[in-house]
Protein backbone atom coordinates (compact mmCIF):
# COMPACT_ATOMS: atom_id res chain seq x y z
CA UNK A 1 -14.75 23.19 30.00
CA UNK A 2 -14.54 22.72 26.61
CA UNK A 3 -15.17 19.36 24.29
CA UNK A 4 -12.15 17.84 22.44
CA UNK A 5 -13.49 16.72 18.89
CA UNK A 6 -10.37 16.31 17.44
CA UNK A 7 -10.17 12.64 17.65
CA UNK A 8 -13.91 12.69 16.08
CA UNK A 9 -12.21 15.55 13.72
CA UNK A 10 -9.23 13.36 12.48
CA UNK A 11 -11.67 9.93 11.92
CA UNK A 12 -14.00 11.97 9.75
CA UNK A 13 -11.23 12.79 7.81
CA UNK A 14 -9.60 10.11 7.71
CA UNK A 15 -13.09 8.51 6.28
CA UNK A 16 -13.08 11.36 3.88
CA UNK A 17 -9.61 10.05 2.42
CA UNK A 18 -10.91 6.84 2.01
CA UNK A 19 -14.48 8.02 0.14
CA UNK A 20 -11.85 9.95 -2.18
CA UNK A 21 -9.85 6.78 -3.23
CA UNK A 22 -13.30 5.11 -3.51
CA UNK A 23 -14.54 7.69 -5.64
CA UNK A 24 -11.02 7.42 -7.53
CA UNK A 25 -12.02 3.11 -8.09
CA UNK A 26 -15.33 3.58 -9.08
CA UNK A 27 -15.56 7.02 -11.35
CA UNK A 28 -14.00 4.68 -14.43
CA UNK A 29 -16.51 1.98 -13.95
CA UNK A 30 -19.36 4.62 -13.95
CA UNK A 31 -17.60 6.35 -16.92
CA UNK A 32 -17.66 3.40 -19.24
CA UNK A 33 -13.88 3.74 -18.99
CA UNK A 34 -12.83 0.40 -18.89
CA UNK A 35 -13.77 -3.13 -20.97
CA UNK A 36 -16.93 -3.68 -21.00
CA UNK A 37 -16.46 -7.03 -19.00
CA UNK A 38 -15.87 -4.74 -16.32
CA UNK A 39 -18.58 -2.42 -15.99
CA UNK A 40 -20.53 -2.39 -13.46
CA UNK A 41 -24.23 -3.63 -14.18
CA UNK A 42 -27.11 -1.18 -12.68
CA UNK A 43 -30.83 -1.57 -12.81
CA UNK A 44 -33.08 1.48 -12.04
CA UNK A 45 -36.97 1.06 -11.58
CA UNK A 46 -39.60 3.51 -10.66
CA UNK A 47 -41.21 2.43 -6.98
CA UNK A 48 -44.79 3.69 -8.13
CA UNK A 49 -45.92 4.76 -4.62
CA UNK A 50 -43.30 6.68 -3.38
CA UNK A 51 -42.65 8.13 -6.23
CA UNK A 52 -38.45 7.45 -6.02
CA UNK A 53 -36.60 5.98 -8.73
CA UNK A 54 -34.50 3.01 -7.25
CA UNK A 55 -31.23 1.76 -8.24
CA UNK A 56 -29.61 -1.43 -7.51
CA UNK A 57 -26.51 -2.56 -8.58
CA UNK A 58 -26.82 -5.66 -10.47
CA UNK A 59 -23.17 -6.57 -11.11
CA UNK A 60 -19.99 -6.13 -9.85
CA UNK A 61 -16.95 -7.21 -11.49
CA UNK A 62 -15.05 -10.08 -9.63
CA UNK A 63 -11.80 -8.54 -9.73
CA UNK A 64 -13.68 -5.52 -8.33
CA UNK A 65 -14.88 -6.68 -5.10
CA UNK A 66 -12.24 -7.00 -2.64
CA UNK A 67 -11.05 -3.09 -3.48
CA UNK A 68 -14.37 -1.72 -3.73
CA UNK A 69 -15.27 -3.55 -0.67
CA UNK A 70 -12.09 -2.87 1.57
CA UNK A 71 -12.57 0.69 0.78
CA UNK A 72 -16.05 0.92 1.49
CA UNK A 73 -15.94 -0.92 4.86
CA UNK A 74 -13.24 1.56 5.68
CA UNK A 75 -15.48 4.52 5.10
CA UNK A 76 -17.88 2.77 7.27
CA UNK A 77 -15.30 1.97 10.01
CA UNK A 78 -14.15 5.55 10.28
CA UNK A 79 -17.19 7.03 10.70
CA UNK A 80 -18.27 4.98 12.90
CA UNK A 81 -15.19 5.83 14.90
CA UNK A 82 -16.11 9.34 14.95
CA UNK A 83 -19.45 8.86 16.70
CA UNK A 84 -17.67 6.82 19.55
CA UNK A 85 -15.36 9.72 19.74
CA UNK A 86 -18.23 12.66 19.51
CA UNK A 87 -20.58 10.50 22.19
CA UNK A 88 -17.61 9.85 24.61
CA UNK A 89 -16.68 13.28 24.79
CA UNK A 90 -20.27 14.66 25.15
CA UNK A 91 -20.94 12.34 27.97
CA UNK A 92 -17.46 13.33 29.89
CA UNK A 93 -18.78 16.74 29.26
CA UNK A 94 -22.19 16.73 29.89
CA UNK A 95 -22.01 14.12 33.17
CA UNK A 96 -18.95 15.74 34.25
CA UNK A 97 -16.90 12.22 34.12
CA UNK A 98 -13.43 12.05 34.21
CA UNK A 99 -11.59 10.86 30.88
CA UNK A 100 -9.84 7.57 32.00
């Protein structure tokens, strides 16, 4: 018997399409490639005891959010989809249930 994955196949990448357009929104913010009134603000900080340098986005332009956000929570969704897919077919597998 062998495991399906290609539901768990197509929401991966499906949630790789969606990183792509993300990456397609944000590469001219991180560029500088738009008005400044646009950028997005970072900070970065060095967390002394672990050694890591952190970065936290500040600032996000308003008429950024709902895209960036949409897009984002799509990448998310998908992903998450794929890990219902990829448990639900190991446990039909591996407990011998019938698909329903």
């Amino acid at each position: 018997m062998t495991i399906d994955l290609d539901g768990c196949r197509a929401k991966t990448e499906r949630a790789r399409n969606h990183s792509d357009s993300l990456q397609t929104i944000i590469t001219p913010l991180v560029l500088g490639d738009v008005p400044e009134t646009e950028l997005i603000q970072l900070s970065a900080e060095l967390d002394v005891q672990s050694g890591y340098h952190v970065f936290r986005v500040a600032a996000i332009p308003e008429a950024w959010r709902p895209g960036i956000g949409v897009v984002l929570g799509d990448v998310v969704h998908n992903l998450r989809s794929a890990l219902d897919y990829l448990f639900f077919e190991l446990c039909c597998h591996y407990l011998g249930a019938t698909k329903t």
